[in-house]
PDB file of N, CA and C in Angstrom:
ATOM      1  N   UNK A   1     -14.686  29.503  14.972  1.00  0.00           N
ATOM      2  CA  UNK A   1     -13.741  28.413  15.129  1.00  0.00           C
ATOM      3  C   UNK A   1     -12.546  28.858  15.949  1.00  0.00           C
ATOM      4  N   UNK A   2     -12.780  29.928  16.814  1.00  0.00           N
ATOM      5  CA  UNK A   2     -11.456  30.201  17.575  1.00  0.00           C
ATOM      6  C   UNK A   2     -11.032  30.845  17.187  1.00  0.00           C
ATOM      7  N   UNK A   3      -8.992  30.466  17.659  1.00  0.00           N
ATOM      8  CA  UNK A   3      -8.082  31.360  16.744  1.00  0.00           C
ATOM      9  C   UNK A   3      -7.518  30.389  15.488  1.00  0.00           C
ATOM     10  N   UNK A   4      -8.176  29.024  14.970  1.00  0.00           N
ATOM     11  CA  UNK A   4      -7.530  28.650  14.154  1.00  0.00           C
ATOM     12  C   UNK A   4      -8.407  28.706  13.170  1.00  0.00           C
ATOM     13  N   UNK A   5      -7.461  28.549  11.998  1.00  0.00           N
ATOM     14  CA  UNK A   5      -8.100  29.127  10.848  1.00  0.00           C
ATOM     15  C   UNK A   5      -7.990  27.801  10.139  1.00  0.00           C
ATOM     16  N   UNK A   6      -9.110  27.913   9.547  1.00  0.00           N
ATOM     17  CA  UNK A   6      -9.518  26.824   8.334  1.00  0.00           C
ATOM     18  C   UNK A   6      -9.475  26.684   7.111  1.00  0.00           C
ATOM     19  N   UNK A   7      -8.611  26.323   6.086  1.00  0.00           N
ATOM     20  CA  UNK A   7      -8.180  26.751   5.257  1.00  0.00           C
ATOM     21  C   UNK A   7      -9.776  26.175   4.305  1.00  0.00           C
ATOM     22  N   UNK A   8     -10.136  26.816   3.027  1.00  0.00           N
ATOM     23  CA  UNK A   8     -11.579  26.613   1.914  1.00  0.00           C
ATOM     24  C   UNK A   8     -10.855  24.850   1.705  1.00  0.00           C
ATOM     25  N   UNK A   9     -10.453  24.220   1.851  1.00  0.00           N
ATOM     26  CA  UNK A   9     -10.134  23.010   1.574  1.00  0.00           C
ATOM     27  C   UNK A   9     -10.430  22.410   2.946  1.00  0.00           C
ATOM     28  N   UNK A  10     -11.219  22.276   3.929  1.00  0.00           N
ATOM     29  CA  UNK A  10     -11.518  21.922   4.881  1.00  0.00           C
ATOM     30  C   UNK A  10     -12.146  20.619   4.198  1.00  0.00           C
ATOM     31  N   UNK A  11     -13.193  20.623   3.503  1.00  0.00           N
ATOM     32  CA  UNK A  11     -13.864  19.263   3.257  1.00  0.00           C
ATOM     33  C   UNK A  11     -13.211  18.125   2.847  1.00  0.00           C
ATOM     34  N   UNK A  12     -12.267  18.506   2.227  1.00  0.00           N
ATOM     35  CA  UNK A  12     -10.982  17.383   1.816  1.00  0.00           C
ATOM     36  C   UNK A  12     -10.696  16.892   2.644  1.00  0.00           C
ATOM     37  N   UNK A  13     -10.642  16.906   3.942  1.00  0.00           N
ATOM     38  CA  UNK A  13      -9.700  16.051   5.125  1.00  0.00           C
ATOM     39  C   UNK A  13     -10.945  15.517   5.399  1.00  0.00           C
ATOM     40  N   UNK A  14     -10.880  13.984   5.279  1.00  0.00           N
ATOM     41  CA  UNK A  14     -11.139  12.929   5.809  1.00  0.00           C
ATOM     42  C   UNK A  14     -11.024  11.433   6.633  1.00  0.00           C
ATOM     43  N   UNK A  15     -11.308  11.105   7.521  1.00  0.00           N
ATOM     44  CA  UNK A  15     -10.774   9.848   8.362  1.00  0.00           C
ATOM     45  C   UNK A  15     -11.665   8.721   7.618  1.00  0.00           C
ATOM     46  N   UNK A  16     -13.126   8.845   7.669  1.00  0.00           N
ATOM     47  CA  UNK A  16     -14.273   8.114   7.636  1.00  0.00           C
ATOM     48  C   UNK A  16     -14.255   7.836   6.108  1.00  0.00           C
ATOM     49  N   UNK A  17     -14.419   6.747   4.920  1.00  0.00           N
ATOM     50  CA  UNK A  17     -14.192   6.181   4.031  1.00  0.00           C
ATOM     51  C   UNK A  17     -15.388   5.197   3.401  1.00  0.00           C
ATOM     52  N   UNK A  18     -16.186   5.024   4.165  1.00  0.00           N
ATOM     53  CA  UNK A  18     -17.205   3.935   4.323  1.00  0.00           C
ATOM     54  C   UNK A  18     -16.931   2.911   4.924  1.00  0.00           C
ATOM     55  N   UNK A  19     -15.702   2.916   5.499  1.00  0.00           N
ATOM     56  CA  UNK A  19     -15.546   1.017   5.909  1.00  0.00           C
ATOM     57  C   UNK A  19     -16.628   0.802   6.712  1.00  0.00           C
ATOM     58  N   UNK A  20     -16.813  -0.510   7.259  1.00  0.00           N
ATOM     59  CA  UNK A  20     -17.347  -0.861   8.431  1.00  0.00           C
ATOM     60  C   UNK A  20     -16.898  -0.825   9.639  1.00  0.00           C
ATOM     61  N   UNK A  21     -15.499  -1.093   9.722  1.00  0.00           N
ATOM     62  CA  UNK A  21     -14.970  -1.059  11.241  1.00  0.00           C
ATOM     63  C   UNK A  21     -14.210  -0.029  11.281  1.00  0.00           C
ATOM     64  N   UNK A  22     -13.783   0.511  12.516  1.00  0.00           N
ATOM     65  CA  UNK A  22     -13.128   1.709  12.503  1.00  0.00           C
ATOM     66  C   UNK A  22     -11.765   1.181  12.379  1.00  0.00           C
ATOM     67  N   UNK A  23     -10.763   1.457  10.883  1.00  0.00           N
ATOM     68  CA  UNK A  23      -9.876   1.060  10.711  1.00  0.00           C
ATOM     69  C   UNK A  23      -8.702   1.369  11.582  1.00  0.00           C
ATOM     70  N   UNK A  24      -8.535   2.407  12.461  1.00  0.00           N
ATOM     71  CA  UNK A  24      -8.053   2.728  13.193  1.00  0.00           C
ATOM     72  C   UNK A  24      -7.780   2.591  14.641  1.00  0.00           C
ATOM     73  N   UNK A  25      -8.461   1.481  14.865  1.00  0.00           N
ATOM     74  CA  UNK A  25      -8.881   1.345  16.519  1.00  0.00           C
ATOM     75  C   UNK A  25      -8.653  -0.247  16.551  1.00  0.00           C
ATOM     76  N   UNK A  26      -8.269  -0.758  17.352  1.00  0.00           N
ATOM     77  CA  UNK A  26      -7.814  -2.549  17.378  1.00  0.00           C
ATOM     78  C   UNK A  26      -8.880  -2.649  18.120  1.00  0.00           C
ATOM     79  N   UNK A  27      -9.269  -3.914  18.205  1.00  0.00           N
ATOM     80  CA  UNK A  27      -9.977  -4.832  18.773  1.00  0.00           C
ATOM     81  C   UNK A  27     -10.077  -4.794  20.534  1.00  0.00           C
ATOM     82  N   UNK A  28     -10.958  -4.286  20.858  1.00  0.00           N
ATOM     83  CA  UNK A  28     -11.284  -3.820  22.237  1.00  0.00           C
ATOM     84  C   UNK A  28     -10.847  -2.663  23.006  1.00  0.00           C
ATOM     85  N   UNK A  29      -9.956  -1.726  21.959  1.00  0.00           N
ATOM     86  CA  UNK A  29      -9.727  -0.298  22.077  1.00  0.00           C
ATOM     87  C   UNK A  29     -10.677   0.383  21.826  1.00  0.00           C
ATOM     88  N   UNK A  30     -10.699   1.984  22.989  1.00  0.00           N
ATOM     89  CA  UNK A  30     -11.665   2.594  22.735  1.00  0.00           C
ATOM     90  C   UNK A  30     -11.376   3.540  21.840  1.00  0.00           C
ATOM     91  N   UNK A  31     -12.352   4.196  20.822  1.00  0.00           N
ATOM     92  CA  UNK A  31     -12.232   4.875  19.727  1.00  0.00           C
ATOM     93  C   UNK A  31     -12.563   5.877  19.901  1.00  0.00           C
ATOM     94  N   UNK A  32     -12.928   6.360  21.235  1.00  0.00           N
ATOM     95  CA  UNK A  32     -12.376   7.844  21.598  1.00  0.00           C
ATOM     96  C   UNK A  32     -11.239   8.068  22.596  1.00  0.00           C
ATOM     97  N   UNK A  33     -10.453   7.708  22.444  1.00  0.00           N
ATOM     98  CA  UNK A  33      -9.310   8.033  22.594  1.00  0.00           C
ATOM     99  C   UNK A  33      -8.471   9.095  22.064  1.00  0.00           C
ATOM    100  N   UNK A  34      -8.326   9.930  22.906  1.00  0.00           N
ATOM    101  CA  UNK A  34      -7.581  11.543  22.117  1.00  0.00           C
ATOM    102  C   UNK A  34      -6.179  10.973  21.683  1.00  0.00           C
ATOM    103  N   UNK A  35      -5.641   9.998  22.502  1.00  0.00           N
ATOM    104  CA  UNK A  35      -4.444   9.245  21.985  1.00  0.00           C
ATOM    105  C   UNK A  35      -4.142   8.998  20.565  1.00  0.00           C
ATOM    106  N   UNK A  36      -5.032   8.584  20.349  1.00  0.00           N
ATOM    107  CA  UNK A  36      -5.374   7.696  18.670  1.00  0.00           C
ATOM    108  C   UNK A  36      -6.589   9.053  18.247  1.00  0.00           C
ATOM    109  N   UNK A  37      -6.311   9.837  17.477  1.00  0.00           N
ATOM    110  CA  UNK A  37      -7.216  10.651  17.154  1.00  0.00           C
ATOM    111  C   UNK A  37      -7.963  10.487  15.339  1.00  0.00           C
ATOM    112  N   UNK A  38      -7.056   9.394  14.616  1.00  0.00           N
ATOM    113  CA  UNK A  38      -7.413   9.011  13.810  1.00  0.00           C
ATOM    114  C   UNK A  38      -8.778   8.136  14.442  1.00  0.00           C
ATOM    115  N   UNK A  39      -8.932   7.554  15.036  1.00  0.00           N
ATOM    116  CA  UNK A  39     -10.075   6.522  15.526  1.00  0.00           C
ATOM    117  C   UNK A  39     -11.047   7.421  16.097  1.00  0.00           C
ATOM    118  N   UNK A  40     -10.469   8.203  16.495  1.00  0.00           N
ATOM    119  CA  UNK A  40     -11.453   9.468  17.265  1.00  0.00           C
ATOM    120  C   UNK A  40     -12.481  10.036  15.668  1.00  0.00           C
ATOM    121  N   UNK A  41     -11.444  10.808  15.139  1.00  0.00           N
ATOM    122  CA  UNK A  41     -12.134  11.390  14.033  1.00  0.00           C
ATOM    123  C   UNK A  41     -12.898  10.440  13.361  1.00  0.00           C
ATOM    124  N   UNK A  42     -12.618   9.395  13.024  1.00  0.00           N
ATOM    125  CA  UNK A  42     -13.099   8.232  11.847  1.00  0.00           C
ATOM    126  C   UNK A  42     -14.823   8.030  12.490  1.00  0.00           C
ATOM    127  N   UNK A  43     -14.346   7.908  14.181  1.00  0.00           N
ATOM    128  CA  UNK A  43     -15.952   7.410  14.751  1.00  0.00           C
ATOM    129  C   UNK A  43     -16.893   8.368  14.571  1.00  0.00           C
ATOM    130  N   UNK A  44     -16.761   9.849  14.676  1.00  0.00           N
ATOM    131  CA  UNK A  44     -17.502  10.829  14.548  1.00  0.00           C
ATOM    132  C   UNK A  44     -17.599  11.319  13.010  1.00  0.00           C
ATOM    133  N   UNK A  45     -17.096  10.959  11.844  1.00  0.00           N
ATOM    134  CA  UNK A  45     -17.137  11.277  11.026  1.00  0.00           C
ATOM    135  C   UNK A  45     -18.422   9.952  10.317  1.00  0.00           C
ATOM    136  N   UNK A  46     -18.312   9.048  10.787  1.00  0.00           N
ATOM    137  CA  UNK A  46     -19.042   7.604  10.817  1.00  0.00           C
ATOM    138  C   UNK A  46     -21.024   8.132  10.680  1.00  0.00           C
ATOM    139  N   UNK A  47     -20.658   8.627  12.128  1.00  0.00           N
ATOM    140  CA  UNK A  47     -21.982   9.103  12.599  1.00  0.00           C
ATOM    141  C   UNK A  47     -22.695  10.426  11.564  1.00  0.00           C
ATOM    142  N   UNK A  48     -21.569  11.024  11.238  1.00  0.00           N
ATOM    143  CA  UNK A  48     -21.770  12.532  10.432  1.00  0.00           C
ATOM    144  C   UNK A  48     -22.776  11.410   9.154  1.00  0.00           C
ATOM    145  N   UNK A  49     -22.128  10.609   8.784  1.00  0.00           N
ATOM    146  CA  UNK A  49     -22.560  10.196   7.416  1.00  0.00           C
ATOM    147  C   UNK A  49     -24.004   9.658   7.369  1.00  0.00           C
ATOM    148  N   UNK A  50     -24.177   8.799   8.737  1.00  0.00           N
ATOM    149  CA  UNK A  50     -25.406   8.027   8.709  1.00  0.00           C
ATOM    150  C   UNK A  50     -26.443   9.161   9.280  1.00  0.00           C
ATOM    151  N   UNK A  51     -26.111  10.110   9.448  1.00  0.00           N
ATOM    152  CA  UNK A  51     -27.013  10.842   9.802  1.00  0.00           C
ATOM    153  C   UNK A  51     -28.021  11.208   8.658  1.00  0.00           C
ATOM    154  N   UNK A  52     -29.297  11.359   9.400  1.00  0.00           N
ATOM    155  CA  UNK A  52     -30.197  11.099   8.611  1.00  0.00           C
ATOM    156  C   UNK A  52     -30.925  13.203   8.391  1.00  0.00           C
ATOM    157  N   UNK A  53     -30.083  13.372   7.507  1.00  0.00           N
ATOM    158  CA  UNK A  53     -30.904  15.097   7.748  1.00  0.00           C
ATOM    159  C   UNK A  53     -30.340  15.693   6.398  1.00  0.00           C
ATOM    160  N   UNK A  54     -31.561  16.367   5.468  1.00  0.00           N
ATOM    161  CA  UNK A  54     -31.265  17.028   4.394  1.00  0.00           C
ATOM    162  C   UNK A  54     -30.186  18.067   4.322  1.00  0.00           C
ATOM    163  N   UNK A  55     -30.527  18.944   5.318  1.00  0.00           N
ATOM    164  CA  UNK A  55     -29.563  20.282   5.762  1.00  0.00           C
ATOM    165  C   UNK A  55     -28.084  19.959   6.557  1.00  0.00           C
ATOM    166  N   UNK A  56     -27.863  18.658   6.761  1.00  0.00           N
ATOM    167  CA  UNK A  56     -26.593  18.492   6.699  1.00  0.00           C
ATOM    168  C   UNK A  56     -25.170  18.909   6.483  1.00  0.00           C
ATOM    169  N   UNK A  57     -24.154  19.763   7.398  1.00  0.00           N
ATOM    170  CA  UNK A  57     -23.380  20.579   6.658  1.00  0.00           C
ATOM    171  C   UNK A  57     -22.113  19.942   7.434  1.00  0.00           C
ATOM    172  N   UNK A  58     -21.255  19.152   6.557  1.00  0.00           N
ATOM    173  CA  UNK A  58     -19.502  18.657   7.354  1.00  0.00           C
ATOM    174  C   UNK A  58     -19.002  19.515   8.056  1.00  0.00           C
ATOM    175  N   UNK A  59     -18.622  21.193   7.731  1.00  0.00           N
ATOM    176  CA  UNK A  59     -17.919  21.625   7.973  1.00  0.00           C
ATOM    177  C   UNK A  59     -18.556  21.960   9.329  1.00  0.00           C
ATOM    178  N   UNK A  60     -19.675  22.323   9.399  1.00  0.00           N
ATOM    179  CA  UNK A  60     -20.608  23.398  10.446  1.00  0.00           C
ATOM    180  C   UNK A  60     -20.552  21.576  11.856  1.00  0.00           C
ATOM    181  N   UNK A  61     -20.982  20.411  11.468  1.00  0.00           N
ATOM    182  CA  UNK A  61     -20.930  19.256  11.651  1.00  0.00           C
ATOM    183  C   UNK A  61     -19.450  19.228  12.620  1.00  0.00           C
ATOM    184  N   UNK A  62     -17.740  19.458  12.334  1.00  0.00           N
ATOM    185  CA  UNK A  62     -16.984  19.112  12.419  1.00  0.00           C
ATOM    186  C   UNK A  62     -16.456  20.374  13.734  1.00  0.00           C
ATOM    187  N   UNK A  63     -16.834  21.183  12.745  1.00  0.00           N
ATOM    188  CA  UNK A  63     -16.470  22.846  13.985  1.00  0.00           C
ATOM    189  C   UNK A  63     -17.539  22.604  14.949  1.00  0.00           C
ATOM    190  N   UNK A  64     -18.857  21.983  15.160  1.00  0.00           N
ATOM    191  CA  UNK A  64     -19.667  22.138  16.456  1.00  0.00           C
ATOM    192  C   UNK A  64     -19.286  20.804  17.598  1.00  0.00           C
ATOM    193  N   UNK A  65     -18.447  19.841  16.345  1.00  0.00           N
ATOM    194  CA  UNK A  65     -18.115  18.768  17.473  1.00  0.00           C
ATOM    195  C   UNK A  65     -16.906  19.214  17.934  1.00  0.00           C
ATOM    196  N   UNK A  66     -15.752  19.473  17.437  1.00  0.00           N
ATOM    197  CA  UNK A  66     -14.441  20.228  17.561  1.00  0.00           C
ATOM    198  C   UNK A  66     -14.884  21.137  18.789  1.00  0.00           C
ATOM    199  N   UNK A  67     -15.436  22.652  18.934  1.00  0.00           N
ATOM    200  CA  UNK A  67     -15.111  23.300  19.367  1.00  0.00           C
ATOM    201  C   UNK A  67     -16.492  23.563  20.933  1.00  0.00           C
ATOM    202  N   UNK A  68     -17.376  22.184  20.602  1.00  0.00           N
ATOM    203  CA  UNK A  68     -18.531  22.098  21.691  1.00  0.00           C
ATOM    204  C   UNK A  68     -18.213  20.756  22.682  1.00  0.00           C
ATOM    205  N   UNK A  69     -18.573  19.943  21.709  1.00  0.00           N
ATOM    206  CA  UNK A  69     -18.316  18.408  22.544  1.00  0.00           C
ATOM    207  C   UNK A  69     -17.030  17.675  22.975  1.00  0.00           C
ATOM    208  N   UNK A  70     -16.175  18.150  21.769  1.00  0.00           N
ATOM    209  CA  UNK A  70     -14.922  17.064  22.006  1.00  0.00           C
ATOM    210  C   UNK A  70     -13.836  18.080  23.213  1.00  0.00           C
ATOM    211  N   UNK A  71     -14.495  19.719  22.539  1.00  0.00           N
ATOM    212  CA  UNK A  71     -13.605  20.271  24.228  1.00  0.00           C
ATOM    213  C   UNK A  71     -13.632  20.955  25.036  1.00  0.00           C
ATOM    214  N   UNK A  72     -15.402  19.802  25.777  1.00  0.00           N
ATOM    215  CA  UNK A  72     -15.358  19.625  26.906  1.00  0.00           C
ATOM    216  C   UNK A  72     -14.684  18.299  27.278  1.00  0.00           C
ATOM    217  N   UNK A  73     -13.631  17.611  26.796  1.00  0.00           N
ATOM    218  CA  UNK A  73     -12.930  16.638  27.562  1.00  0.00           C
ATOM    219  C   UNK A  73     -11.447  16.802  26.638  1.00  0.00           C
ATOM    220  N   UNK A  74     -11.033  17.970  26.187  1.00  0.00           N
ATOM    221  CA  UNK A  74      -9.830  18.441  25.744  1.00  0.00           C
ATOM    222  C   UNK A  74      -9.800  19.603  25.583  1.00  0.00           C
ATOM    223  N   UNK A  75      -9.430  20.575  26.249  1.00  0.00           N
ATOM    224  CA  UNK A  75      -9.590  22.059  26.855  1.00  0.00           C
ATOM    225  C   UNK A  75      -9.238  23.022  25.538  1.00  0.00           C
ATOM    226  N   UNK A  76      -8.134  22.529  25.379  1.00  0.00           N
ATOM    227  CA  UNK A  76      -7.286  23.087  23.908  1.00  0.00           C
ATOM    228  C   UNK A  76      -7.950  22.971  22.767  1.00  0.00           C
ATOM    229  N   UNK A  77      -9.000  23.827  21.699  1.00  0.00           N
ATOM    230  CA  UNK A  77      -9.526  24.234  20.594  1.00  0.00           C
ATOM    231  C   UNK A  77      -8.582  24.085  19.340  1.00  0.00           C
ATOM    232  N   UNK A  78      -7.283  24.772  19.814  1.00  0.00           N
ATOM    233  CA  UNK A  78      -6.670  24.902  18.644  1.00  0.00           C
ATOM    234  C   UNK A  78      -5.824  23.687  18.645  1.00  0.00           C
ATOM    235  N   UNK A  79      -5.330  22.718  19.939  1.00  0.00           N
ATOM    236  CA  UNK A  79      -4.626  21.808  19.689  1.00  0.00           C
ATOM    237  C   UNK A  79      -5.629  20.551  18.842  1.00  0.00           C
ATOM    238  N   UNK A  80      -6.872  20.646  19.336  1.00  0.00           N
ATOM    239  CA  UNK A  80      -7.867  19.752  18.539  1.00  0.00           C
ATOM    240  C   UNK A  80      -8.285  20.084  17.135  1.00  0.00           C
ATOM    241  N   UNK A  81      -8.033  21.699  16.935  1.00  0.00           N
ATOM    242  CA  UNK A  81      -8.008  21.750  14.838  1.00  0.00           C
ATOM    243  C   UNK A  81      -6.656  20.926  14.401  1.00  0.00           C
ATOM    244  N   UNK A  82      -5.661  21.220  15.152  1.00  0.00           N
ATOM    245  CA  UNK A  82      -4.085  20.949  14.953  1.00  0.00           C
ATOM    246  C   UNK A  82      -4.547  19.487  14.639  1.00  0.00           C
ATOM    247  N   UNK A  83      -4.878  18.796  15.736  1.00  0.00           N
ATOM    248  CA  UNK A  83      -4.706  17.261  15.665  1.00  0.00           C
ATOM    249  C   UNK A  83      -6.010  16.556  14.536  1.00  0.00           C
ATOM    250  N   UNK A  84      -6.492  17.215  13.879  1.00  0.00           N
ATOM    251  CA  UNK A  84      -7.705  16.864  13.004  1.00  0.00           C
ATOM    252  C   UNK A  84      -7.008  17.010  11.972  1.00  0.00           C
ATOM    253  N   UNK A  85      -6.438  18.555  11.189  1.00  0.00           N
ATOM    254  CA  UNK A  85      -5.531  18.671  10.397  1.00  0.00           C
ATOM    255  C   UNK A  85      -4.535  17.749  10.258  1.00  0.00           C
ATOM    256  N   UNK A  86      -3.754  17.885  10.931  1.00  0.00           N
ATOM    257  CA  UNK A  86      -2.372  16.609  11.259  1.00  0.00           C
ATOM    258  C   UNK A  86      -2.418  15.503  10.650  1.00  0.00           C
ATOM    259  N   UNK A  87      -3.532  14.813  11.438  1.00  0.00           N
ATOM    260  CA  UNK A  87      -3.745  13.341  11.519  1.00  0.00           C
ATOM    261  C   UNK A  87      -4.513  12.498  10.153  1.00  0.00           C
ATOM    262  N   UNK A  88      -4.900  13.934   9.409  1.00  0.00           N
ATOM    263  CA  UNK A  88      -5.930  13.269   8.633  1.00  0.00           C
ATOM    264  C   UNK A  88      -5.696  12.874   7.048  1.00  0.00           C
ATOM    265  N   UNK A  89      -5.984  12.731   6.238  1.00  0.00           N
ATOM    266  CA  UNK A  89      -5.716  12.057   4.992  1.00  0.00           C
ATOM    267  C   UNK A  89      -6.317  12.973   4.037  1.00  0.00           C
ATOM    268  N   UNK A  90      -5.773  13.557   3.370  1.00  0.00           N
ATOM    269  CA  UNK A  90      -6.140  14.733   2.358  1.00  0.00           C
ATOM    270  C   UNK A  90      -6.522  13.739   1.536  1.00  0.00           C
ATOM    271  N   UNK A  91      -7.996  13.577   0.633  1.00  0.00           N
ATOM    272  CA  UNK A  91      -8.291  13.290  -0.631  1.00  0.00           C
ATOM    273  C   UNK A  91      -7.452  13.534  -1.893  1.00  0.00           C
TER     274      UNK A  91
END
């Protein structure tokens, strides 16, 4: 995961809730938007859930989108743990 560190309470931070719509994103906004990173996280956390796979792991799930997919279009690793941490809603 870089140089940022993840504290054993990682699974606690959550965006995604079950709703249906991404509570975070208005009506014809896009929900990947690094702007709005609550809408960001919520959409990919969405997908984490409906995923259909026994071996399923959030954390392994969150660090391969974090530090593979989301930055290649946000360079900064640690500003994207920062803004996941930050933004998100401790259980």
């Amino acid at each position: 995961m870089g140089d940022f560190i993840v504290s054993d309470d990682f699974p606690d931070y959550k965006y995604y809730n079950g709703e249906l719509e991404n509570p975070y994103c208005g009506r014809g906004e896009n929900p990947l938007d690094f702007s709005n990173p609550k809408a960001l996280f919520w959409h990919y956390e969405k997908h984490f859930d409906e995923w259909e796979n026994e071996q399923k792991d959030y954390n392994e799930f969150m660090s391969n989108l974090i530090n593979n997919k989301l930055s290649e279009y946000y360079r900064n690793e640690k500003e994207l743990w920062e803004m996941y941490h930050h933004h998100s809603i401790k259980k």
